[in-house]
C-alpha atoms as a PDB file:
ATOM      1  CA  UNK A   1     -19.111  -7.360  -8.357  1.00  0.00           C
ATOM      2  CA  UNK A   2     -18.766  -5.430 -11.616  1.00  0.00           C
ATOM      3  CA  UNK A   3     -15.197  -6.777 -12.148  1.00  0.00           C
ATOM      4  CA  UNK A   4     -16.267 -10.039 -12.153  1.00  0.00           C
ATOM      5  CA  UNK A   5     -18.657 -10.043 -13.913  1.00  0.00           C
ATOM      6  CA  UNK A   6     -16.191  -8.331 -16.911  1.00  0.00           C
ATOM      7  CA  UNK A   7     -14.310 -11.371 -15.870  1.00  0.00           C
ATOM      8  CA  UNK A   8     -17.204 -13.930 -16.976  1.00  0.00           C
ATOM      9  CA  UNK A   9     -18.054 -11.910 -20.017  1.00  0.00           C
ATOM     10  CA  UNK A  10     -13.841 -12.124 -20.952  1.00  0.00           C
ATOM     11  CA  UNK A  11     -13.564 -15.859 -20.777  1.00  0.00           C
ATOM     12  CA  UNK A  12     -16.769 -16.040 -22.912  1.00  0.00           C
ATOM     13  CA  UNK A  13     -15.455 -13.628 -25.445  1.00  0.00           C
ATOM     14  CA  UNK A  14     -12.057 -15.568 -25.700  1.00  0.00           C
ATOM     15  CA  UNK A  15     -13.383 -19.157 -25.927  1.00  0.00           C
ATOM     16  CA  UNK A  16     -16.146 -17.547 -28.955  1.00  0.00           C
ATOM     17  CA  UNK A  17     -12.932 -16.205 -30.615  1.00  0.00           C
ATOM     18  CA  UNK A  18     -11.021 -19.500 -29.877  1.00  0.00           C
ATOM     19  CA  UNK A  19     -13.797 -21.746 -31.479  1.00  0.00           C
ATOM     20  CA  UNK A  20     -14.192 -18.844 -34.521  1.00  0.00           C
ATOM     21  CA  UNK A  21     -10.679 -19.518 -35.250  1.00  0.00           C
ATOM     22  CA  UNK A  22     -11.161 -23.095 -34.811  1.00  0.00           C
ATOM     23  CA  UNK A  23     -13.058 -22.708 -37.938  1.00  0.00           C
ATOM     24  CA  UNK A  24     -11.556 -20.030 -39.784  1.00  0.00           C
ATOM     25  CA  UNK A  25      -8.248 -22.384 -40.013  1.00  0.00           C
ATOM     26  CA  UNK A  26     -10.758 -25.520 -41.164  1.00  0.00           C
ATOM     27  CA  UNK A  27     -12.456 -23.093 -43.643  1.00  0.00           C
ATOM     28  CA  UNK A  28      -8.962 -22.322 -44.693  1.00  0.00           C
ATOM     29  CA  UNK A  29      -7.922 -26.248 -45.124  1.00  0.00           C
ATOM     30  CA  UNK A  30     -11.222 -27.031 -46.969  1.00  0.00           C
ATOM     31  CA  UNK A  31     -10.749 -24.225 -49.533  1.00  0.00           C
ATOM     32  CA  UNK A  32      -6.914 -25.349 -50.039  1.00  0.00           C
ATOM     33  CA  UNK A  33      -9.073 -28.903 -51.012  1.00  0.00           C
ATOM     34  CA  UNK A  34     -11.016 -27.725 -53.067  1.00  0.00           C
ATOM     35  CA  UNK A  35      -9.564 -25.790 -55.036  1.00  0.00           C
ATOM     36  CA  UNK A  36      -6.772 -28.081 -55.508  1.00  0.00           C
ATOM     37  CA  UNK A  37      -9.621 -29.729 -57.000  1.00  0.00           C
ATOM     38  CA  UNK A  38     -10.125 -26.667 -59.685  1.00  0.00           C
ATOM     39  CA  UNK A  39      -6.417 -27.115 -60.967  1.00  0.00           C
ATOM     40  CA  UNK A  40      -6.724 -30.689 -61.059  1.00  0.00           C
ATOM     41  CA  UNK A  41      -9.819 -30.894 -62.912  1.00  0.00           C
ATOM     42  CA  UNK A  42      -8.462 -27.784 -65.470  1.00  0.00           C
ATOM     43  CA  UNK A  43      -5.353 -30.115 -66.034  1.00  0.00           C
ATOM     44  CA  UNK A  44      -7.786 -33.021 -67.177  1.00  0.00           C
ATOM     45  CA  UNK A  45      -9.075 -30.430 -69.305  1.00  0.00           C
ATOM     46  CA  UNK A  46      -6.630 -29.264 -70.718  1.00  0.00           C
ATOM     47  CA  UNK A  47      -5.234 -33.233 -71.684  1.00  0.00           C
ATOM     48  CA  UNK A  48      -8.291 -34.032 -73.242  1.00  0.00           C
ATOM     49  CA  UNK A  49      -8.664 -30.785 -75.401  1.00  0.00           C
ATOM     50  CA  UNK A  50      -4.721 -31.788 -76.587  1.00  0.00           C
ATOM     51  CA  UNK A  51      -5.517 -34.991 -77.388  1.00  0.00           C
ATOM     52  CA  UNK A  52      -8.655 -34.132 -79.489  1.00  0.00           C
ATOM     53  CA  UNK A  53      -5.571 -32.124 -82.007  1.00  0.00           C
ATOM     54  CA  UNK A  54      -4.726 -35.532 -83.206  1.00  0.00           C
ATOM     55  CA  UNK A  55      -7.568 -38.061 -82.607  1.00  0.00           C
ATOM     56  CA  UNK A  56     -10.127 -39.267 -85.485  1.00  0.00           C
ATOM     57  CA  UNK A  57     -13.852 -37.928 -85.584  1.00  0.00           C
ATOM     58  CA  UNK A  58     -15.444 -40.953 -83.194  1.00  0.00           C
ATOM     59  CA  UNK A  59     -12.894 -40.325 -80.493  1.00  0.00           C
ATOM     60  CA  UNK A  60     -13.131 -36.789 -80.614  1.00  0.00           C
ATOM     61  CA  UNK A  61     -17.179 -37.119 -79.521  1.00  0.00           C
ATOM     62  CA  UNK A  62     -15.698 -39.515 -76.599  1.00  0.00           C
ATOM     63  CA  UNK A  63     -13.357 -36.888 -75.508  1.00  0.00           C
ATOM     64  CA  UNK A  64     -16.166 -34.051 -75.758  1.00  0.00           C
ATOM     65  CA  UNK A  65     -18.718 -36.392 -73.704  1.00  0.00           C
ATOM     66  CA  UNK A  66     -15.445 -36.454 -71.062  1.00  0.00           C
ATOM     67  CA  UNK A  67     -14.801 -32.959 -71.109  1.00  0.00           C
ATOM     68  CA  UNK A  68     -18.264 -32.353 -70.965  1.00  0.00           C
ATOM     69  CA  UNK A  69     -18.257 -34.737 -67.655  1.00  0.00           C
ATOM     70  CA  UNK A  70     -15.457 -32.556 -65.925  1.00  0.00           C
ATOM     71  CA  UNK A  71     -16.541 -29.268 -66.344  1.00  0.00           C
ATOM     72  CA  UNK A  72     -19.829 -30.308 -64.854  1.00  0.00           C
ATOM     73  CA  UNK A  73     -17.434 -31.014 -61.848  1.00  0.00           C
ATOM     74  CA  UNK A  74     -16.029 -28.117 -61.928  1.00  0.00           C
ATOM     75  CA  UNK A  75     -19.011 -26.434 -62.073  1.00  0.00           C
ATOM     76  CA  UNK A  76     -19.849 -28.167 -58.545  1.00  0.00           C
ATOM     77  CA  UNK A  77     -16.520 -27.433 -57.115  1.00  0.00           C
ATOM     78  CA  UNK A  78     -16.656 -24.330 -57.786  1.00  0.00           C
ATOM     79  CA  UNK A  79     -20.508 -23.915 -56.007  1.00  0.00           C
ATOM     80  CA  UNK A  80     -18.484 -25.618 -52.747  1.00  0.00           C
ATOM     81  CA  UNK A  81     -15.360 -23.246 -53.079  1.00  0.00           C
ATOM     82  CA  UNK A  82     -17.630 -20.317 -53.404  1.00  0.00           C
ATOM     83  CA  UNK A  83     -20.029 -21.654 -50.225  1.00  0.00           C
ATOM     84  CA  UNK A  84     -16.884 -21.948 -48.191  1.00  0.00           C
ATOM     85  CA  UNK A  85     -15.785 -18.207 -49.328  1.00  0.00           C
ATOM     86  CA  UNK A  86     -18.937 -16.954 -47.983  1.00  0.00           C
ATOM     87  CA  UNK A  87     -18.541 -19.168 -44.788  1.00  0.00           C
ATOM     88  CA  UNK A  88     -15.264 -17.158 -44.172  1.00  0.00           C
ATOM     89  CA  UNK A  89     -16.769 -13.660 -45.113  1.00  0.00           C
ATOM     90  CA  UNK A  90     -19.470 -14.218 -41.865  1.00  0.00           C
ATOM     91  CA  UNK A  91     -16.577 -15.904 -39.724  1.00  0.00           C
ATOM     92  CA  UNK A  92     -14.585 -13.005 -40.632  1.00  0.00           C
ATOM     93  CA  UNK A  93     -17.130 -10.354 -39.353  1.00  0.00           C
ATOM     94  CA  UNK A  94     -17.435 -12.508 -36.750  1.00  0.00           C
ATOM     95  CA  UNK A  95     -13.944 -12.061 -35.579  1.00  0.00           C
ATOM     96  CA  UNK A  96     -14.296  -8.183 -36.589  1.00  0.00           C
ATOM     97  CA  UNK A  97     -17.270  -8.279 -33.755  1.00  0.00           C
ATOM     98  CA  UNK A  98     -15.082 -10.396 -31.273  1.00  0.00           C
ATOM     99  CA  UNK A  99     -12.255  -8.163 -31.525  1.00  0.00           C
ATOM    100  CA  UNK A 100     -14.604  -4.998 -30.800  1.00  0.00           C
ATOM    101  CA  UNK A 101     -16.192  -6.957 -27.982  1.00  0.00           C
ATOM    102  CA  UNK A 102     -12.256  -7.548 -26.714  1.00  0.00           C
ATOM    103  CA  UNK A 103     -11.221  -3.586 -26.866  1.00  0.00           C
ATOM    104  CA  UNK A 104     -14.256  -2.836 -24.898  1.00  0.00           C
ATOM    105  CA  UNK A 105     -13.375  -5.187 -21.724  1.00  0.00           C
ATOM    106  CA  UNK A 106      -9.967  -3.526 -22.080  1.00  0.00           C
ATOM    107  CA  UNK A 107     -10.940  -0.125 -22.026  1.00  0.00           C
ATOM    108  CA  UNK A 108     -13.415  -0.478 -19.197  1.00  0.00           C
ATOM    109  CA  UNK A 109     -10.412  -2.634 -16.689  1.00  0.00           C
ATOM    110  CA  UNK A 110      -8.012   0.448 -17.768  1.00  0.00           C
ATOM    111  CA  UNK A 111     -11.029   2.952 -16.483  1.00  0.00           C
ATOM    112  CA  UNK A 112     -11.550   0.523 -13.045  1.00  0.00           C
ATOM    113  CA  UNK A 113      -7.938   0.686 -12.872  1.00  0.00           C
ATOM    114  CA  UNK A 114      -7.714   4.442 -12.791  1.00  0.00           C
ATOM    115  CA  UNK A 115     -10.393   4.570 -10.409  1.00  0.00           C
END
């Protein structure tokens, strides 16, 4: 009766495991996103801050107001990027857990098997 119960608690372990990784890889895609979104938005940055070099006193307040603008986004993308680095910190312990959970099954079928 004890085996299969181990049994029961095995497939649960896996399919939390399968579904943790399920999200660890999305996590992974999402922070790709975003912070393709960082070097994009730098880049702006970095275009309006060359073209100020050259540009009369009226345009440079435009380009300050824009620079101004993307920073602010930025600012928010790098709030998400950060939320989505804590999201895999927890799904990492997660796994951590999972895997100690795993070792544990194994162990105890190598004991029954000795029996």
């Amino acid at each position: 009766m004890e085996l299969r119960k181990t049994e029961e608690t095995t497939e649960i372990v896996l399919e939390r495991m399968e579904n943790s990784l399920g999200s660890l890889e999305q996590m992974s895609l999402d922070s790709i996103n975003i912070t393709d979104k960082l070097v994009n938005g730098i880049d702006e940055i970095m275009q309006c801050v060359e073209e100020m070099q050259d540009c009369s006193e009226q345009d440079r307040e435009c380009i300050l107001e824009m620079i101004k603008n993307l920073l602010e986004k930025l600012l928010d993308t790098a709030f998400l990027v950060n939320n989505v680095s804590h999201e895999l910190e927890k799904e990492t312990v997660y796994q951590r857990d999972t895997l100690d959970n795993i070792k544990q099954i194994v162990e105890f079928l190598y004991a029954m098997s000795d029996v």
